[in-house]
Every structure is written in C-alpha cells, then in structure tokens.
C-alpha atoms as a PDB file:
ATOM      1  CA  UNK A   1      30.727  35.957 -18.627  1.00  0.00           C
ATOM      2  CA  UNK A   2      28.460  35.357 -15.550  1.00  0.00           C
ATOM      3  CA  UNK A   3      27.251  31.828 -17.122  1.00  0.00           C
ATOM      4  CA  UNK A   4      31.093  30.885 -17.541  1.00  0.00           C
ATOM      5  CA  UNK A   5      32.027  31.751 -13.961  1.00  0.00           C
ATOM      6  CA  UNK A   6      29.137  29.810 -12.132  1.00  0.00           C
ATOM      7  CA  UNK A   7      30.320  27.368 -14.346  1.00  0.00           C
ATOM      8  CA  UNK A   8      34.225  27.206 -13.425  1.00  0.00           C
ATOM      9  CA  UNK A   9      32.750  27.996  -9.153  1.00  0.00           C
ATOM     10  CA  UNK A  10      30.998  24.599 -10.116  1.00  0.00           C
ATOM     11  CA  UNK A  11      33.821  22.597 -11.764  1.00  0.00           C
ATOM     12  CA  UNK A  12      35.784  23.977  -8.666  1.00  0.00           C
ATOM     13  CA  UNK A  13      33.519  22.995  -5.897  1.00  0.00           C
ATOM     14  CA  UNK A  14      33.747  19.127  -7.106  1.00  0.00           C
ATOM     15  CA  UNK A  15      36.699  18.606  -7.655  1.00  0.00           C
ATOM     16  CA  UNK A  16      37.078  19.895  -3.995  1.00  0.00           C
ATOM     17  CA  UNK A  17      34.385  17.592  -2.835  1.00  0.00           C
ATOM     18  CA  UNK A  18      36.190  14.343  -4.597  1.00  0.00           C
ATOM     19  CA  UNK A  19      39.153  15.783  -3.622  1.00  0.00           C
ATOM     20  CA  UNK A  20      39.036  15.655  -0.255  1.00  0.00           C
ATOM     21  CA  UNK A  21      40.108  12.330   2.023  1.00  0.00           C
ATOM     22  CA  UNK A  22      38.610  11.092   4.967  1.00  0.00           C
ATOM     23  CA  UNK A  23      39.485   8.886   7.997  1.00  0.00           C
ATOM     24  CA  UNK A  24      38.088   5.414   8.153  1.00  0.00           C
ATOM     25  CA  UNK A  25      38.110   2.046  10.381  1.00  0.00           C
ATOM     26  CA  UNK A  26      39.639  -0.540   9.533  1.00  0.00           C
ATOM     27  CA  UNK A  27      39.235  -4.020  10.727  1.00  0.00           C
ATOM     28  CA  UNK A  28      37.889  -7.801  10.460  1.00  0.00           C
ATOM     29  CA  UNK A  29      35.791  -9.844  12.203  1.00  0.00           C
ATOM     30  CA  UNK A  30      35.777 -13.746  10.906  1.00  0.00           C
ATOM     31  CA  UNK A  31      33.422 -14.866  13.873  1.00  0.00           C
ATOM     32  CA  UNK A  32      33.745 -17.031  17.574  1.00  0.00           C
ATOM     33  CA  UNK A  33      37.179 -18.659  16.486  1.00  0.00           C
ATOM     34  CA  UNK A  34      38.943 -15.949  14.680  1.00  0.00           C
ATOM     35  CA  UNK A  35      39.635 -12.436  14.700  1.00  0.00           C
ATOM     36  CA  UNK A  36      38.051 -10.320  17.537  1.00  0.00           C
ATOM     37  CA  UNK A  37      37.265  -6.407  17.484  1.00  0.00           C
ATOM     38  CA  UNK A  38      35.619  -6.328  14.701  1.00  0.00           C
ATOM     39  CA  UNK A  39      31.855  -7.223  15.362  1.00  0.00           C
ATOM     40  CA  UNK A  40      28.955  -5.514  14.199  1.00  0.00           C
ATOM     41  CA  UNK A  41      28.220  -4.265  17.497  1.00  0.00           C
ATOM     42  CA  UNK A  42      31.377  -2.701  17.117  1.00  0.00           C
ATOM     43  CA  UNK A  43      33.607  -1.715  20.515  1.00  0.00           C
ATOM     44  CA  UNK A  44      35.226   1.843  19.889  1.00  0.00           C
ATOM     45  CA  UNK A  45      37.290   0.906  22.964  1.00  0.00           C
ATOM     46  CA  UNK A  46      38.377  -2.125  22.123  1.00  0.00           C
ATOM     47  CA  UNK A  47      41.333  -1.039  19.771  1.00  0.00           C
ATOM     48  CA  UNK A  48      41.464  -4.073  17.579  1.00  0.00           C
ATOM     49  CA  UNK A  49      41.430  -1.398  14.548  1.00  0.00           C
ATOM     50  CA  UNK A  50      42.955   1.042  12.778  1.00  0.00           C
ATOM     51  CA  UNK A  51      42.035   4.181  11.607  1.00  0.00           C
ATOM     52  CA  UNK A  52      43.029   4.672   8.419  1.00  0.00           C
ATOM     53  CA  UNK A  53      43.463   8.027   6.472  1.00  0.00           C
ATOM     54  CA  UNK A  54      43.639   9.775   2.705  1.00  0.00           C
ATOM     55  CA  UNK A  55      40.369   7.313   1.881  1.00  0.00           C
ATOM     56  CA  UNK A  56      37.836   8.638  -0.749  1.00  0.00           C
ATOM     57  CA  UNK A  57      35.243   6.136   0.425  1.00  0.00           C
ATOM     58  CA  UNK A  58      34.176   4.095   3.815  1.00  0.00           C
ATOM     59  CA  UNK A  59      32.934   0.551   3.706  1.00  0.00           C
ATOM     60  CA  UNK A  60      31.252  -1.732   5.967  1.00  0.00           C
ATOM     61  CA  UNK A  61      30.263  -4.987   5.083  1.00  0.00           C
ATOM     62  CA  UNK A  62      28.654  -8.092   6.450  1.00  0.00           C
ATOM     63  CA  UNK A  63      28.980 -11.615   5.452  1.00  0.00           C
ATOM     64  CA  UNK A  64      26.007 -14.239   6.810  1.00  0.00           C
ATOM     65  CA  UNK A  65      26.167 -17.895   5.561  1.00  0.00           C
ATOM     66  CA  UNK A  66      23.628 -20.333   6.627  1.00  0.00           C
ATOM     67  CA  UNK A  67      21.670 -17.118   8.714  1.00  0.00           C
ATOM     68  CA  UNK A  68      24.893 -17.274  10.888  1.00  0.00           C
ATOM     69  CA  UNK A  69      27.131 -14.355  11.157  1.00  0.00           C
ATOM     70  CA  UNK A  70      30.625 -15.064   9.485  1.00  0.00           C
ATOM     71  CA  UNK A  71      32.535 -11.815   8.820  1.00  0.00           C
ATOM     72  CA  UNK A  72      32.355  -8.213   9.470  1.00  0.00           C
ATOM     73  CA  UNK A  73      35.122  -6.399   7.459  1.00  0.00           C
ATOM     74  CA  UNK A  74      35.671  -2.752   7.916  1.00  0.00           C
ATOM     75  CA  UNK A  75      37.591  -0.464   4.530  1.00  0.00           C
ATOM     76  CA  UNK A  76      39.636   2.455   3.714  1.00  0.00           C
ATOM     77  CA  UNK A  77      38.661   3.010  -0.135  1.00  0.00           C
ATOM     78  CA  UNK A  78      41.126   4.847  -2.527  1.00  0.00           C
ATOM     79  CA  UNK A  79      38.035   5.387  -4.511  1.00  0.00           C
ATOM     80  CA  UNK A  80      34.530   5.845  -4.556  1.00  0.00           C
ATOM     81  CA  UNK A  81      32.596   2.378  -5.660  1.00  0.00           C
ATOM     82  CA  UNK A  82      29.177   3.275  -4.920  1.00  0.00           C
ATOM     83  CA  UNK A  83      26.653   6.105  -3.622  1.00  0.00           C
ATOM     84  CA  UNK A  84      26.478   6.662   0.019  1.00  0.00           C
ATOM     85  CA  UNK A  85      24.158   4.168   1.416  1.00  0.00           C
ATOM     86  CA  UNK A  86      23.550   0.229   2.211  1.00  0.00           C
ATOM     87  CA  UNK A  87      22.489  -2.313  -0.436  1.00  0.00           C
ATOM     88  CA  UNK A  88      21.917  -6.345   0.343  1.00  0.00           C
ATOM     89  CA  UNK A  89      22.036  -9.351  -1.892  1.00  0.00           C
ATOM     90  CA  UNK A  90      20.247 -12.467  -0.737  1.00  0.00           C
ATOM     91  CA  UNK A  91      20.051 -16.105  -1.911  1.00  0.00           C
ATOM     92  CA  UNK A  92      18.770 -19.112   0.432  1.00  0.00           C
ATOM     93  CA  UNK A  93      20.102 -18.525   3.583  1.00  0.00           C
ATOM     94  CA  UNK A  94      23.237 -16.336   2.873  1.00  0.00           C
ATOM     95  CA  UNK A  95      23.582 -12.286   2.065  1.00  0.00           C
ATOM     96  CA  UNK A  96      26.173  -9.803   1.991  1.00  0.00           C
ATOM     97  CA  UNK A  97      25.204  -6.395   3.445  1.00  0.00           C
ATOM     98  CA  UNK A  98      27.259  -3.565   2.096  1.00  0.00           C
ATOM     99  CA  UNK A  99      27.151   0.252   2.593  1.00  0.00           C
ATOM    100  CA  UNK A 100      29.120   3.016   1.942  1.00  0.00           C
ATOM    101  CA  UNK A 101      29.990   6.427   3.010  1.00  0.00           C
ATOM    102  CA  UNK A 102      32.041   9.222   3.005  1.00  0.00           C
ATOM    103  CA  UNK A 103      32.149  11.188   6.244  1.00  0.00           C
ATOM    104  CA  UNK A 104      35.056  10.850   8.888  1.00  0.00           C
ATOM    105  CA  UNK A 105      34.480   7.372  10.550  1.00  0.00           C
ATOM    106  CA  UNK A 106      30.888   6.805   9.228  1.00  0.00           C
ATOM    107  CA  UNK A 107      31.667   2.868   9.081  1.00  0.00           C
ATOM    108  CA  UNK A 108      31.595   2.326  12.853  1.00  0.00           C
ATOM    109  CA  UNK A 109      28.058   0.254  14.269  1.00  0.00           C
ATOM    110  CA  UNK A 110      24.709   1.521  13.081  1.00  0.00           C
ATOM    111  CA  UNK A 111      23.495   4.468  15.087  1.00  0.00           C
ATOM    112  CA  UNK A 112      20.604   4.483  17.026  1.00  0.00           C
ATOM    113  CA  UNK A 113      18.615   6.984  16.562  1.00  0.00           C
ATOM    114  CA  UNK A 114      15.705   8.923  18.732  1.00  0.00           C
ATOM    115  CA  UNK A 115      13.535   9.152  16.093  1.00  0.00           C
ATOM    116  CA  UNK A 116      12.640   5.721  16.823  1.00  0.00           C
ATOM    117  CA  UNK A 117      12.147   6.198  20.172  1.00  0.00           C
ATOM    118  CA  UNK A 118      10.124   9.420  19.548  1.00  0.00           C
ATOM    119  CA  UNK A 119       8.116   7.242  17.297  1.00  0.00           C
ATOM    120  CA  UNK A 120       7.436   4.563  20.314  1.00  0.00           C
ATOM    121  CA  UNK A 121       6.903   6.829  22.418  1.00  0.00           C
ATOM    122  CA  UNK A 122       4.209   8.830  20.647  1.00  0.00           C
ATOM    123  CA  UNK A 123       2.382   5.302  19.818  1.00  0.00           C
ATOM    124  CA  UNK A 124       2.312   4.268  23.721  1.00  0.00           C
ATOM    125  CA  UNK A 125       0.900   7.957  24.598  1.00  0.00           C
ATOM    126  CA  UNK A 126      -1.906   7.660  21.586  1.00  0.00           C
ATOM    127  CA  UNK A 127      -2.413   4.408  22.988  1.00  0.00           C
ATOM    128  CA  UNK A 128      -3.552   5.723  26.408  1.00  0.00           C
ATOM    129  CA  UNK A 129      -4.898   8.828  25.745  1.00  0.00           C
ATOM    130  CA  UNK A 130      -7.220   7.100  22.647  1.00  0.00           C
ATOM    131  CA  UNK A 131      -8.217   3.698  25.644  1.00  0.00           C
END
C-alpha cells in the first residue's frame, strides 16, 4: 500500500513538473543590416521582443558563419527538445550554439557570475601574499 502511494505521489509530481508552462523571449537578430534587439548582448530595455507564454521549453541559439556573427534567435517551445543546458556544433569556420532551459525567461544574455570574479580575485591576493 505504502510502495503504491509513493508511487502515484511520484507519477503526480511529473506530470506537474511537465505540466507546467513558462514565460520566454522571443526575438531575432540577423546582424548589422537586419533586425535589431536581438543581440547576444541582449538589451532588456530595448523592447524589440516579446515575451511569450504557455512554453514547455526556452531556446537560445546562435548562428556564426565565417567566425562572424549572423543570427541570434530567441524561442517559445511547445515542447521539450533537449535537457537543460548548451551544446555547439562546429565545422571550419561556422557553429551553431544552442541551449535550452526551462525557468521563466532563462534565454535572456549569459549571466555573469561572481564566482568568476571570486576566482580572480583570490588568484591576484595568492599572487601577492605568495611574492
């Protein structure tokens, strides 16, 4: 009886999780000459998107050809393609970065974090206490 509960609380809980939409942007960027708003370094006040709702799944993804930036597009997903996280194909001098997510407006710009900075930090002070 107790195995068959946990077991329906389980079945329950996911369906719950998948279940539930989130908000995403939703935008492109097609570089210099064509659409604007959309960059990687992307402008929360610029208002060249649209935040889109009932999505399973946020995308961001990033277009290079020749090592020169061409498109930055932005998705509301009615499904889940992939795991949360990034993945990049290469070949010459052209990839497509892709990642995916599923929190309320996790496809803006890449954060920045302080752990990085912490990190920097903590080398420059080794640096001068060790010389």
């Amino acid at each position: 009886m107790r195995a068959r509960l946990i077991t329906v609380l389980l079945a329950l809980a996911v369906a719950v999780r998948h279940g539930a939409a989130i908000k995403c942007y939703q935008c492109s960027y097609s570089g210099p000459l064509g659409l604007q708003g959309c960059e990687d370094e992307f402008d929360l006040t610029d208002n060249r998107y649209v935040i889109e709702e009932n999505c399973q799944q946020c995308s961001k993804m990033k277009t290079v050809l020749n090592d020169e930036q061409i498109l930055v597009q932005r998705l509301c997903l009615p499904v889940s393609l992939a795991d949360n996280g990034c993945d990049e194909e290469t070949s010459n001098s052209n990839s497509v970065h892709t990642c995916y997510c599923n929190k309320d407006l996790c496809n803006s710009a890449p954060r920045r974090t302080a752990g990085a900075l912490l990190l920097i930090s903590v080398g420059y002070a080794a640096m001068y206490l060790l010389y």
